[in-house]
PDB file of N, CA and C in Angstrom:
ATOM      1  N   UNK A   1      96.132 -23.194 114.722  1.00  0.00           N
ATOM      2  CA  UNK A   1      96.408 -23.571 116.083  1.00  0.00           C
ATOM      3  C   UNK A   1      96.898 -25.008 116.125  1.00  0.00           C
ATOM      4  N   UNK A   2      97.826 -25.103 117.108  1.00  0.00           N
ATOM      5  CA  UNK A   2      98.699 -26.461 116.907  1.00  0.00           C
ATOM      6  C   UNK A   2      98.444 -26.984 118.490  1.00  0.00           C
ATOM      7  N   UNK A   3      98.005 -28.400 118.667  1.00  0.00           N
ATOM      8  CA  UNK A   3      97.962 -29.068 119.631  1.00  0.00           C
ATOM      9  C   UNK A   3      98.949 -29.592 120.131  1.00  0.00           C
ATOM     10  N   UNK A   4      99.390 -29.761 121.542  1.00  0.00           N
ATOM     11  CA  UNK A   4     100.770 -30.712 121.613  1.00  0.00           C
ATOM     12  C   UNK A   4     100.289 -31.534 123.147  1.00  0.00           C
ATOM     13  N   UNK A   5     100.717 -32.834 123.192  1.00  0.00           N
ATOM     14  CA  UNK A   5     100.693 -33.314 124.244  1.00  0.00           C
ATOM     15  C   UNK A   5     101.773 -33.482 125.233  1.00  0.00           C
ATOM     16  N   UNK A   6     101.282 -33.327 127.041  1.00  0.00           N
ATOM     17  CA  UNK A   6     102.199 -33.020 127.631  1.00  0.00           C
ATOM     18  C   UNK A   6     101.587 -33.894 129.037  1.00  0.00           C
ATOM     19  N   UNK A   7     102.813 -34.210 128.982  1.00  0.00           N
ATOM     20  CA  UNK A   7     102.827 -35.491 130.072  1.00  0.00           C
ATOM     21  C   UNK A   7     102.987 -34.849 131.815  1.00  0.00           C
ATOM     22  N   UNK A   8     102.419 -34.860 132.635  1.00  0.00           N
ATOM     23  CA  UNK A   8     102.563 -34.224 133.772  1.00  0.00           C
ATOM     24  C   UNK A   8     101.987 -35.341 135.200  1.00  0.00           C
ATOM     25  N   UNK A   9     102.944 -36.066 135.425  1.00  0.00           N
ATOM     26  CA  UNK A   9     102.961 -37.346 136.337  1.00  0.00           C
ATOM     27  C   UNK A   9     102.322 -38.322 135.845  1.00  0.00           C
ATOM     28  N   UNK A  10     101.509 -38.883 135.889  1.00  0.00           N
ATOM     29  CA  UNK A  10     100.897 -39.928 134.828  1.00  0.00           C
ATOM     30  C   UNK A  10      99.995 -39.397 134.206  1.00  0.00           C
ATOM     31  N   UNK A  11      99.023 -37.615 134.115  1.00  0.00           N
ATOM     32  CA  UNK A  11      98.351 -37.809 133.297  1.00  0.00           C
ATOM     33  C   UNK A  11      99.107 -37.184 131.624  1.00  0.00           C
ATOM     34  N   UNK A  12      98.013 -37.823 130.807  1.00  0.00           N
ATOM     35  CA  UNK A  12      98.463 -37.315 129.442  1.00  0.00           C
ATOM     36  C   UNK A  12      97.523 -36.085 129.246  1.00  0.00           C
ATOM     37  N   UNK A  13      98.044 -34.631 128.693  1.00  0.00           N
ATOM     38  CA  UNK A  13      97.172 -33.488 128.619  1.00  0.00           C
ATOM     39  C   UNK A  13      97.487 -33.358 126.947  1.00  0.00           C
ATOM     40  N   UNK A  14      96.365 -32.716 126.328  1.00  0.00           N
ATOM     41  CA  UNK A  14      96.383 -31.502 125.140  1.00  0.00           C
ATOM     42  C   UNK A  14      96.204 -30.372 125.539  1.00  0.00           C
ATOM     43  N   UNK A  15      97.369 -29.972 125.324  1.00  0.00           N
ATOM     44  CA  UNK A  15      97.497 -28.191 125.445  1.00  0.00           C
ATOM     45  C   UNK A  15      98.003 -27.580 124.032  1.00  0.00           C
ATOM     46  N   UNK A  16      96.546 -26.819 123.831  1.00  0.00           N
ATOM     47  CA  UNK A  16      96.824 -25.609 123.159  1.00  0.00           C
ATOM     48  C   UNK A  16      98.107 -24.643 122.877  1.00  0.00           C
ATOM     49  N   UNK A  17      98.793 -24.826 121.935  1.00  0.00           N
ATOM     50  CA  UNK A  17     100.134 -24.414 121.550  1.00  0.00           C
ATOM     51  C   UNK A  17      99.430 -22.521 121.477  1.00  0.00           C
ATOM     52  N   UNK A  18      99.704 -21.492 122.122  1.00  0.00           N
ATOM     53  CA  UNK A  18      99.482 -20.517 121.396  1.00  0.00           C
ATOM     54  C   UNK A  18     100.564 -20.042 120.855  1.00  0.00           C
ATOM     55  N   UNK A  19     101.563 -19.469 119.901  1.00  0.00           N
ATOM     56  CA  UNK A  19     102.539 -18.553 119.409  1.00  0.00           C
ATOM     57  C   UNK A  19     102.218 -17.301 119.008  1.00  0.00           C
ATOM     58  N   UNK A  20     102.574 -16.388 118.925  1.00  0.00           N
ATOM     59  CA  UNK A  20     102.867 -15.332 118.239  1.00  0.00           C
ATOM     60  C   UNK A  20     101.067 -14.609 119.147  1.00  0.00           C
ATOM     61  N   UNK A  21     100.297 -14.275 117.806  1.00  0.00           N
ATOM     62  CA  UNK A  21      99.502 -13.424 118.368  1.00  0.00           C
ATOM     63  C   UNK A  21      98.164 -14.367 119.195  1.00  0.00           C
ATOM     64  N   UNK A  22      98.483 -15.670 118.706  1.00  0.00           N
ATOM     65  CA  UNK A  22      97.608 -16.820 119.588  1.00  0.00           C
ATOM     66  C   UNK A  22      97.908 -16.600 121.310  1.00  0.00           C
ATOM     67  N   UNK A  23      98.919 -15.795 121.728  1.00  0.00           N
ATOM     68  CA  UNK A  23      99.377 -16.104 123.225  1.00  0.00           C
ATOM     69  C   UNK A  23      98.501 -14.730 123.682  1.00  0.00           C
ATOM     70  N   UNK A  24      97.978 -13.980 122.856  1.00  0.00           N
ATOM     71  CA  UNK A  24      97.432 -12.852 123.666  1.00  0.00           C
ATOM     72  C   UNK A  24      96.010 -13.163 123.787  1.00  0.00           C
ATOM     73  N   UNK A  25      95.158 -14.083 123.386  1.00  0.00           N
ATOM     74  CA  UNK A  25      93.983 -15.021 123.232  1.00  0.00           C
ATOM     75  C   UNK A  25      94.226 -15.326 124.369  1.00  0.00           C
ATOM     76  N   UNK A  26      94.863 -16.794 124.237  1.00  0.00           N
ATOM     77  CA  UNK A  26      94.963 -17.724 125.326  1.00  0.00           C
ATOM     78  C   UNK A  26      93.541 -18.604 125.411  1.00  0.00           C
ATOM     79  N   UNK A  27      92.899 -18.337 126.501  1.00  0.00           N
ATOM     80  CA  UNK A  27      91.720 -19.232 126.604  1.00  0.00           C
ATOM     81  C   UNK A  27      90.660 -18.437 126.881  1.00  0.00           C
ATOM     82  N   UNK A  28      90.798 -17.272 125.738  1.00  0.00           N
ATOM     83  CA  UNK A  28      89.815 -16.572 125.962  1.00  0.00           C
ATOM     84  C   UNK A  28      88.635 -16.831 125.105  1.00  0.00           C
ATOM     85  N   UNK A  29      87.254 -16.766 125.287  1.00  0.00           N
ATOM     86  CA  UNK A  29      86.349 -17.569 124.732  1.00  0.00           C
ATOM     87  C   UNK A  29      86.311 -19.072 124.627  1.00  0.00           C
ATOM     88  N   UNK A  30      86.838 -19.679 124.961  1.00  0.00           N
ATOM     89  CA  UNK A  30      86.767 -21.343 125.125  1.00  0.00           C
ATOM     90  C   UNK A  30      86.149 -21.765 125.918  1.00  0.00           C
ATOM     91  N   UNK A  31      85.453 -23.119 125.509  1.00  0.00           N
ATOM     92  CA  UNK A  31      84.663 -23.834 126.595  1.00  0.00           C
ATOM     93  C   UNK A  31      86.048 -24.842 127.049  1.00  0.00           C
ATOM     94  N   UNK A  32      87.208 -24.928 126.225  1.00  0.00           N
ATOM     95  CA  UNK A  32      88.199 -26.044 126.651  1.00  0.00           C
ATOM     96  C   UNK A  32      87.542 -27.320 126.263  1.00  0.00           C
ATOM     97  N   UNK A  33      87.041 -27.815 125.987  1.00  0.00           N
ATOM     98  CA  UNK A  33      86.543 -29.430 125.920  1.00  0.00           C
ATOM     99  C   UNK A  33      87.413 -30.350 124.901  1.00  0.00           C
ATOM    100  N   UNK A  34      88.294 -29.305 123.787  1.00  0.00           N
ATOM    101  CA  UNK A  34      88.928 -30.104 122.929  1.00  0.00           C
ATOM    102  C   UNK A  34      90.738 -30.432 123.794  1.00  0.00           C
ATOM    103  N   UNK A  35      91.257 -29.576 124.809  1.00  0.00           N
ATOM    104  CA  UNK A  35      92.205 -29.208 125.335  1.00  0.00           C
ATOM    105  C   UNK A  35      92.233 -28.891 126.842  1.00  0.00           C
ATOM    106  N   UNK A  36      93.089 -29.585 127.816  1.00  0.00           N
ATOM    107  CA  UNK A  36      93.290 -29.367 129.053  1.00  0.00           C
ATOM    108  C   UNK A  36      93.677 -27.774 129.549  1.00  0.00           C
ATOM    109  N   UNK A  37      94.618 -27.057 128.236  1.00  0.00           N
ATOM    110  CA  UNK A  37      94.992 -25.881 128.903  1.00  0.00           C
ATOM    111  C   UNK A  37      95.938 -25.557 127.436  1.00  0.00           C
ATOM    112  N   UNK A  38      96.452 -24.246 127.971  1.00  0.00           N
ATOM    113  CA  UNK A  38      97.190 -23.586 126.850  1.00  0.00           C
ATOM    114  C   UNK A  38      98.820 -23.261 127.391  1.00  0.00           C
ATOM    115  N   UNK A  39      99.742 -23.303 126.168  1.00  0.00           N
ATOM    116  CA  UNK A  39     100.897 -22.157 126.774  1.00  0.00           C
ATOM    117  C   UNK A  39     100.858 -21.450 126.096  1.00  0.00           C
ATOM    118  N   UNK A  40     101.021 -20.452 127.076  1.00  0.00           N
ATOM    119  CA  UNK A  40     101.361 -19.216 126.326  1.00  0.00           C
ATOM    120  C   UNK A  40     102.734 -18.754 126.276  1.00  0.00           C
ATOM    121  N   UNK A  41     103.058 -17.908 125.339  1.00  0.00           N
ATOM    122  CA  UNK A  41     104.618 -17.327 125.389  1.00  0.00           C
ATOM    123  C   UNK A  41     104.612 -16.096 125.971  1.00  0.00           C
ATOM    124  N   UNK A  42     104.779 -15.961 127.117  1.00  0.00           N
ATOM    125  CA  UNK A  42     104.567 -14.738 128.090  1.00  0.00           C
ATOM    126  C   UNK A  42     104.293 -14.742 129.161  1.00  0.00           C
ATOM    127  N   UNK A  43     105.184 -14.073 130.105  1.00  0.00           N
ATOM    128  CA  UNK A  43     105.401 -13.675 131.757  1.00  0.00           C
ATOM    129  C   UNK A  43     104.136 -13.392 132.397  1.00  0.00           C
ATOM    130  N   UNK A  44     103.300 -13.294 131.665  1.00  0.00           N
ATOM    131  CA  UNK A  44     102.285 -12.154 132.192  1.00  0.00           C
ATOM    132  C   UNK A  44     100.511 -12.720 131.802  1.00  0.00           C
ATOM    133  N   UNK A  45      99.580 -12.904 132.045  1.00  0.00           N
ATOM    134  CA  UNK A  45      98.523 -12.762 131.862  1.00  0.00           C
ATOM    135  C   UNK A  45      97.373 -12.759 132.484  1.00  0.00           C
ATOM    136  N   UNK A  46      95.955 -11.986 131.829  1.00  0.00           N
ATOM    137  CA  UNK A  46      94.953 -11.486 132.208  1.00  0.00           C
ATOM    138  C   UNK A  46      93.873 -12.574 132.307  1.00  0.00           C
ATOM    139  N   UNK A  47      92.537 -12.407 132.218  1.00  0.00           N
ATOM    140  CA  UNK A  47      91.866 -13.493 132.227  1.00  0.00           C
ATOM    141  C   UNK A  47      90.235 -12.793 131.847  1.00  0.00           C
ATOM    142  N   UNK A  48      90.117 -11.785 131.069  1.00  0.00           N
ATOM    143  CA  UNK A  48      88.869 -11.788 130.543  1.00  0.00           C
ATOM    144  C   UNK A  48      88.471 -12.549 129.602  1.00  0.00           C
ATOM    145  N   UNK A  49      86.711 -12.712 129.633  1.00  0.00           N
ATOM    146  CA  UNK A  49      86.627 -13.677 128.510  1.00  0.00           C
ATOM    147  C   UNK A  49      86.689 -14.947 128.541  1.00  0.00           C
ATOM    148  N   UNK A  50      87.452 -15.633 129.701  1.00  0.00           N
ATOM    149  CA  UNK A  50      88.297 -16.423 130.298  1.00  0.00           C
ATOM    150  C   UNK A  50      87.163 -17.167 131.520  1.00  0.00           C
ATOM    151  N   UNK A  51      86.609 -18.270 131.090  1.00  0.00           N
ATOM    152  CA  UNK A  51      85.206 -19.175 131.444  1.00  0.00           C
ATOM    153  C   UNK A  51      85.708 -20.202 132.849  1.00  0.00           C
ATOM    154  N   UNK A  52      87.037 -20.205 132.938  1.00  0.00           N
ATOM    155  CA  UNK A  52      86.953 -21.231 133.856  1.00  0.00           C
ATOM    156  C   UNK A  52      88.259 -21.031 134.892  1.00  0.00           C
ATOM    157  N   UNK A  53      88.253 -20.781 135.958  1.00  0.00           N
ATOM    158  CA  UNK A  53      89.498 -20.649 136.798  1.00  0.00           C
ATOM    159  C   UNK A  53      90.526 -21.730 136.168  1.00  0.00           C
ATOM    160  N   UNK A  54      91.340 -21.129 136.568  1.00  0.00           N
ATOM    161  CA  UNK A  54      92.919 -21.799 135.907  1.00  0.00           C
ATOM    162  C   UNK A  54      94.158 -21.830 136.747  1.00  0.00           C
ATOM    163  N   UNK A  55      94.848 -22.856 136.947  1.00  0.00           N
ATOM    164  CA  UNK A  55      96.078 -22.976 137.344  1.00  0.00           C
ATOM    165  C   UNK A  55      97.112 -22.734 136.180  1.00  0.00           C
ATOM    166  N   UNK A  56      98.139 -21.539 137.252  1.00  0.00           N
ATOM    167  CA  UNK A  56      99.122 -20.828 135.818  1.00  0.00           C
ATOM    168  C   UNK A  56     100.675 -21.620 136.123  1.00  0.00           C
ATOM    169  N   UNK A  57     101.187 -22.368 135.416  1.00  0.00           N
ATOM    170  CA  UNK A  57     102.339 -23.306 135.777  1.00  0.00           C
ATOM    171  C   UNK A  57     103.421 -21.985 135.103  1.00  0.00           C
ATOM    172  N   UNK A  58     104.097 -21.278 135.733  1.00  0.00           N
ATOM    173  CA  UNK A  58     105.056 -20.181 135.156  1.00  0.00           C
ATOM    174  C   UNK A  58     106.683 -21.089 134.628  1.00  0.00           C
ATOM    175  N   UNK A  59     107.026 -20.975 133.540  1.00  0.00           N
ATOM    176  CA  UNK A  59     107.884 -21.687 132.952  1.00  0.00           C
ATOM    177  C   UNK A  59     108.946 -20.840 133.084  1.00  0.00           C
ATOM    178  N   UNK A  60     110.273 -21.701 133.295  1.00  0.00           N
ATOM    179  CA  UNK A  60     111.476 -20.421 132.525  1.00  0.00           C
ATOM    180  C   UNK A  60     111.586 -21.041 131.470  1.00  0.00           C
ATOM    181  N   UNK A  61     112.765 -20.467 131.195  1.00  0.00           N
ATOM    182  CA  UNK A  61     112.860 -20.565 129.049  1.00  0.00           C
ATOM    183  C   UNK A  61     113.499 -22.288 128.998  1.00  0.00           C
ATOM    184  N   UNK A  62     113.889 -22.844 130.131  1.00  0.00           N
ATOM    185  CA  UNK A  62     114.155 -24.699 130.056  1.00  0.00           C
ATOM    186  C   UNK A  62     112.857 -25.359 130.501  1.00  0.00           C
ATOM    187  N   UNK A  63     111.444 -24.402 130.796  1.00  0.00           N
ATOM    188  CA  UNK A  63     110.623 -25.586 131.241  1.00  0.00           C
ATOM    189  C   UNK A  63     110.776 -25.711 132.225  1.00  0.00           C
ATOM    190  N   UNK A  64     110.975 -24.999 133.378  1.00  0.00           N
ATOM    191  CA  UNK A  64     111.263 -25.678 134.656  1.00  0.00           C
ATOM    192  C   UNK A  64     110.248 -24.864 135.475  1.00  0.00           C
ATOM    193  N   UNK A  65     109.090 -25.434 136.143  1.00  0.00           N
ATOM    194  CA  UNK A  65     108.023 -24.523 137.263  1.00  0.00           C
ATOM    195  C   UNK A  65     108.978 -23.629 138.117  1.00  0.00           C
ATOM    196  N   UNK A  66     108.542 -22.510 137.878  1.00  0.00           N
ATOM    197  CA  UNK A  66     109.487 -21.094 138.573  1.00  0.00           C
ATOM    198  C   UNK A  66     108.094 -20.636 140.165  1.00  0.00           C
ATOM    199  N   UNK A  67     106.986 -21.117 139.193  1.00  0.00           N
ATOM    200  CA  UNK A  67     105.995 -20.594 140.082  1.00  0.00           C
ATOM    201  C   UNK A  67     104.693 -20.925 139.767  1.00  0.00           C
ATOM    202  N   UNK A  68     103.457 -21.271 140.681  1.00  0.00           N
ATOM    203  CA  UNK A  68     102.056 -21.396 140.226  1.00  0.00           C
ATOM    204  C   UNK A  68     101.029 -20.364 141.023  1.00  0.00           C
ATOM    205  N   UNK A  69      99.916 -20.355 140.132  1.00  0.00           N
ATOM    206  CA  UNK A  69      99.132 -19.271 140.664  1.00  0.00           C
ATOM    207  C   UNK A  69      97.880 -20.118 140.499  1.00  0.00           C
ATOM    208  N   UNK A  70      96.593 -19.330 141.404  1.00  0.00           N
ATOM    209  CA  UNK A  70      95.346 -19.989 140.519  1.00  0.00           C
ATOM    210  C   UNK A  70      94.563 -18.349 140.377  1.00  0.00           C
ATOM    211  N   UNK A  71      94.116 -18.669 138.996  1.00  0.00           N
ATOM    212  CA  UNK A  71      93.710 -17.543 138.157  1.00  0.00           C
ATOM    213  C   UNK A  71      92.709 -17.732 138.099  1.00  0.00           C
ATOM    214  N   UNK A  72      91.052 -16.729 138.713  1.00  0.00           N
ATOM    215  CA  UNK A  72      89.775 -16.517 138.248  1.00  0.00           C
ATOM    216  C   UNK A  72      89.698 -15.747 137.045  1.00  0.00           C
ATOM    217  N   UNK A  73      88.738 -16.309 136.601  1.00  0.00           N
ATOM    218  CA  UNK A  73      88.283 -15.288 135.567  1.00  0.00           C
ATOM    219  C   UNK A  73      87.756 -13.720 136.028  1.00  0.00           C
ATOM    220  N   UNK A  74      87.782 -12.973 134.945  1.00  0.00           N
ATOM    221  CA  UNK A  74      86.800 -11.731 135.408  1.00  0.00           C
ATOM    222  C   UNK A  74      85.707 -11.493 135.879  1.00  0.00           C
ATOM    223  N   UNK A  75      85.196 -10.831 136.508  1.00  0.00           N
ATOM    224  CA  UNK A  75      83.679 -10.940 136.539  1.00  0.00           C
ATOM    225  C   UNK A  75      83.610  -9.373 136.892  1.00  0.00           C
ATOM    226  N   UNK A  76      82.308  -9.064 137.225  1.00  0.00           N
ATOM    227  CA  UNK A  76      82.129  -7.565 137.782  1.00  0.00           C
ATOM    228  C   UNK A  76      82.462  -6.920 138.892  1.00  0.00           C
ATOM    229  N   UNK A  77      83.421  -7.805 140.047  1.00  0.00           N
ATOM    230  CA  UNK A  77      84.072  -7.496 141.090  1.00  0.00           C
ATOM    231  C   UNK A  77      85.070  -6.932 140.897  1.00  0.00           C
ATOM    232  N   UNK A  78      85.570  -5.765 141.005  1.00  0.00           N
ATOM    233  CA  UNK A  78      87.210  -5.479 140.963  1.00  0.00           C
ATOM    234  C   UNK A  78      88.070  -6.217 141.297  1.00  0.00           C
ATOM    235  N   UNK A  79      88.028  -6.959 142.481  1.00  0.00           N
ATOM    236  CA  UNK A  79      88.964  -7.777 142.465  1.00  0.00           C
ATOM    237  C   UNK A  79      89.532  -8.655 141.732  1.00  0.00           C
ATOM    238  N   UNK A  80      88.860  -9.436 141.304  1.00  0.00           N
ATOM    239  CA  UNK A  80      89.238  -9.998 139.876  1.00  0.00           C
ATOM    240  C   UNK A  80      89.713  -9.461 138.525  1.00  0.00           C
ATOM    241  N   UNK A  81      90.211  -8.191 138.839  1.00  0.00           N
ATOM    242  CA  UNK A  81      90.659  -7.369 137.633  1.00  0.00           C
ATOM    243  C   UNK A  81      92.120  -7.062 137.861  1.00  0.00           C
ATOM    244  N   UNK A  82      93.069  -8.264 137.700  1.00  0.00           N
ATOM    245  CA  UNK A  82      94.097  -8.694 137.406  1.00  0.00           C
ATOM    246  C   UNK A  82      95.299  -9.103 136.936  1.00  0.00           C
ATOM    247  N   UNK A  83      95.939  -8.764 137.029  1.00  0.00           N
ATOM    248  CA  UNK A  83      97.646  -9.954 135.682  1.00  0.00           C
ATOM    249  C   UNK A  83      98.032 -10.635 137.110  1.00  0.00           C
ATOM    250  N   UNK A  84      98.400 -12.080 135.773  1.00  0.00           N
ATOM    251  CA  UNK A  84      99.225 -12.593 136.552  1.00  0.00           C
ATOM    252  C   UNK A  84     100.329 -12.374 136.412  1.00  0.00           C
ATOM    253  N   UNK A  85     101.601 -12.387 137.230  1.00  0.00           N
ATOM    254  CA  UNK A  85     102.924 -12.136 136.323  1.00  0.00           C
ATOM    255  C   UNK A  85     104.106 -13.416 136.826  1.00  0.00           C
ATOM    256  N   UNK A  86     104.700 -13.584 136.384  1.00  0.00           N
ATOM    257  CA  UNK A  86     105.736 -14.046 137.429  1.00  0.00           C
ATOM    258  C   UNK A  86     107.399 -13.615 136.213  1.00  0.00           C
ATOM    259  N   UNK A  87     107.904 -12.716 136.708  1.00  0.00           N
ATOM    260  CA  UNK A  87     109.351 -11.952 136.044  1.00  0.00           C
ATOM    261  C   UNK A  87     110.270 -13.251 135.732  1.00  0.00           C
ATOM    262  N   UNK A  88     110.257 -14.051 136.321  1.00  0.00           N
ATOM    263  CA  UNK A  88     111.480 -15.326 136.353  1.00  0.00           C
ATOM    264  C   UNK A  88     111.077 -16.110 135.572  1.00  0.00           C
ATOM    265  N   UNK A  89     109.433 -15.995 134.854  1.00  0.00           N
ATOM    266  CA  UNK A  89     109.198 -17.026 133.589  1.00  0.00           C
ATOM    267  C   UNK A  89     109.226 -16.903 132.466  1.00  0.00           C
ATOM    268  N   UNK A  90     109.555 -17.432 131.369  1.00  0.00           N
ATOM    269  CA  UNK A  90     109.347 -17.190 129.993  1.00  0.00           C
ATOM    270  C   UNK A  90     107.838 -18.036 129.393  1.00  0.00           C
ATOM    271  N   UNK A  91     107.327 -18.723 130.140  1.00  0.00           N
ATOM    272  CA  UNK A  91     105.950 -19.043 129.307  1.00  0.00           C
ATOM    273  C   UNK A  91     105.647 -19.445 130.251  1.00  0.00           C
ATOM    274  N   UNK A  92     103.750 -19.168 130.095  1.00  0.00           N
ATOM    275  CA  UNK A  92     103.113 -19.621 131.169  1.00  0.00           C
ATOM    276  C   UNK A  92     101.843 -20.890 130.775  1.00  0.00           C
ATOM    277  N   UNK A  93     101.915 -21.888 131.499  1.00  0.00           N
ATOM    278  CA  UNK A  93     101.003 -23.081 131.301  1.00  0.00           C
ATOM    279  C   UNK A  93      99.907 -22.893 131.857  1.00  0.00           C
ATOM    280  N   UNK A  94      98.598 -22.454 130.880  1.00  0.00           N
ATOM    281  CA  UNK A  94      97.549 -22.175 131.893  1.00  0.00           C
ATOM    282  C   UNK A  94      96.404 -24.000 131.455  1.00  0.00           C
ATOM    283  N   UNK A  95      96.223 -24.141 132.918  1.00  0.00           N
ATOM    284  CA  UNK A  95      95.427 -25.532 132.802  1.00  0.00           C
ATOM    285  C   UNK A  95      94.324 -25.474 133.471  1.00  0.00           C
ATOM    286  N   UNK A  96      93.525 -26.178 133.682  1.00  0.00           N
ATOM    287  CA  UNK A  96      92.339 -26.122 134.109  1.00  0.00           C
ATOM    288  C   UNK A  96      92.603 -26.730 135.503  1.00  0.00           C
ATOM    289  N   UNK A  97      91.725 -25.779 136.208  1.00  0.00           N
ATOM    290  CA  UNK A  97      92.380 -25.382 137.875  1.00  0.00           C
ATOM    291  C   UNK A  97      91.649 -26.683 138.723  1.00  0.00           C
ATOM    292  N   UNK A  98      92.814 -27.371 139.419  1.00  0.00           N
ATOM    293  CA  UNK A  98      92.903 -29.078 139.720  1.00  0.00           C
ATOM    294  C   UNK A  98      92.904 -29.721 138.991  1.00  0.00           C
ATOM    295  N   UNK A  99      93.295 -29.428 138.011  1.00  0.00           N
ATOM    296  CA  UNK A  99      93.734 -30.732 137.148  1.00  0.00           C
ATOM    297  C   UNK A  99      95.128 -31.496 136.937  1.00  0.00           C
ATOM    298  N   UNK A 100      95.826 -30.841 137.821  1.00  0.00           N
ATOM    299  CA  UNK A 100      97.109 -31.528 138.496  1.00  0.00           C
ATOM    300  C   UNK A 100      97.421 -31.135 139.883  1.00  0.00           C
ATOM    301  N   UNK A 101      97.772 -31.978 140.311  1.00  0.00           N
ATOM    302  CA  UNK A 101      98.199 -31.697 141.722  1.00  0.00           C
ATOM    303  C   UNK A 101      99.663 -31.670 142.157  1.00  0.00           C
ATOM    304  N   UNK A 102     100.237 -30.706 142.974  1.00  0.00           N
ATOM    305  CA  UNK A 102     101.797 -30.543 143.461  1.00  0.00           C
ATOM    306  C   UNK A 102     101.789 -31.917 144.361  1.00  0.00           C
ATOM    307  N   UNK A 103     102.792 -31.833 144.524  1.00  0.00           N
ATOM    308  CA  UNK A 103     103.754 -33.460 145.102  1.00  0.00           C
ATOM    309  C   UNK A 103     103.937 -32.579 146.440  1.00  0.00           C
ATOM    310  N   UNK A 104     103.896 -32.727 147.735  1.00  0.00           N
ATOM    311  CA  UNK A 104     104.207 -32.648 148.819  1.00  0.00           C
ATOM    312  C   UNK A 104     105.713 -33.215 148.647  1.00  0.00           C
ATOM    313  N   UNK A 105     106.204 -32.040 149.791  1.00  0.00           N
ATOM    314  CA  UNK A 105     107.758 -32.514 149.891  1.00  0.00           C
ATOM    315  C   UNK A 105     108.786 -32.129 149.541  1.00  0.00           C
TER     316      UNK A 105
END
């Protein structure tokens, strides 16, 4: 697993690089304490396993926010039994939910 840092208005984050079969993980089983959040390579994801609500930053293939979601984890409610998707992204930035804030405007 490869760490990378990513700059998002003034703060500095470590996010969890996942590739290949690391993106179907994601942040599943993590307490997060070494890493702000993960990308994953994929339109789409679930959230079992998955300890801490999350903000999903949906990427297209230049990096550019197409779309955000905030993602609970599972629990024994159906409702929470979920994908996220967004079709217009190629990777999705999942971070720990408020840990950045949108810009009004």
């Amino acid at each position: 697993m490869c760490v990378i840092n990513v700059k998002i208005g003034k703060k500095q984050l470590r996010i969890k690089d996942c590739k290949g079969i690391a993106s179907v993980r994601g942040l599943m089983f993590d307490d997060m304490k070494k890493y702000d959040g993960a990308l994953i390579y994929a339109n789409s994801i679930w959230m079992p396993f998955v300890r801490h609500e999350l903000d999903l930053l949906f990427l297209s293939a230049d990096f550019m926010i197409v779309d955000i979601k905030r993602a609970v984890p599972v629990t024994l409610n159906l409702k929470t039994w979920r994908i996220y998707k967004c079709n217009a992204a190629s990777y999705c930035l999942e971070l720990k939910a408020g840990l950045v804030r949108r810009r009004k405007g």
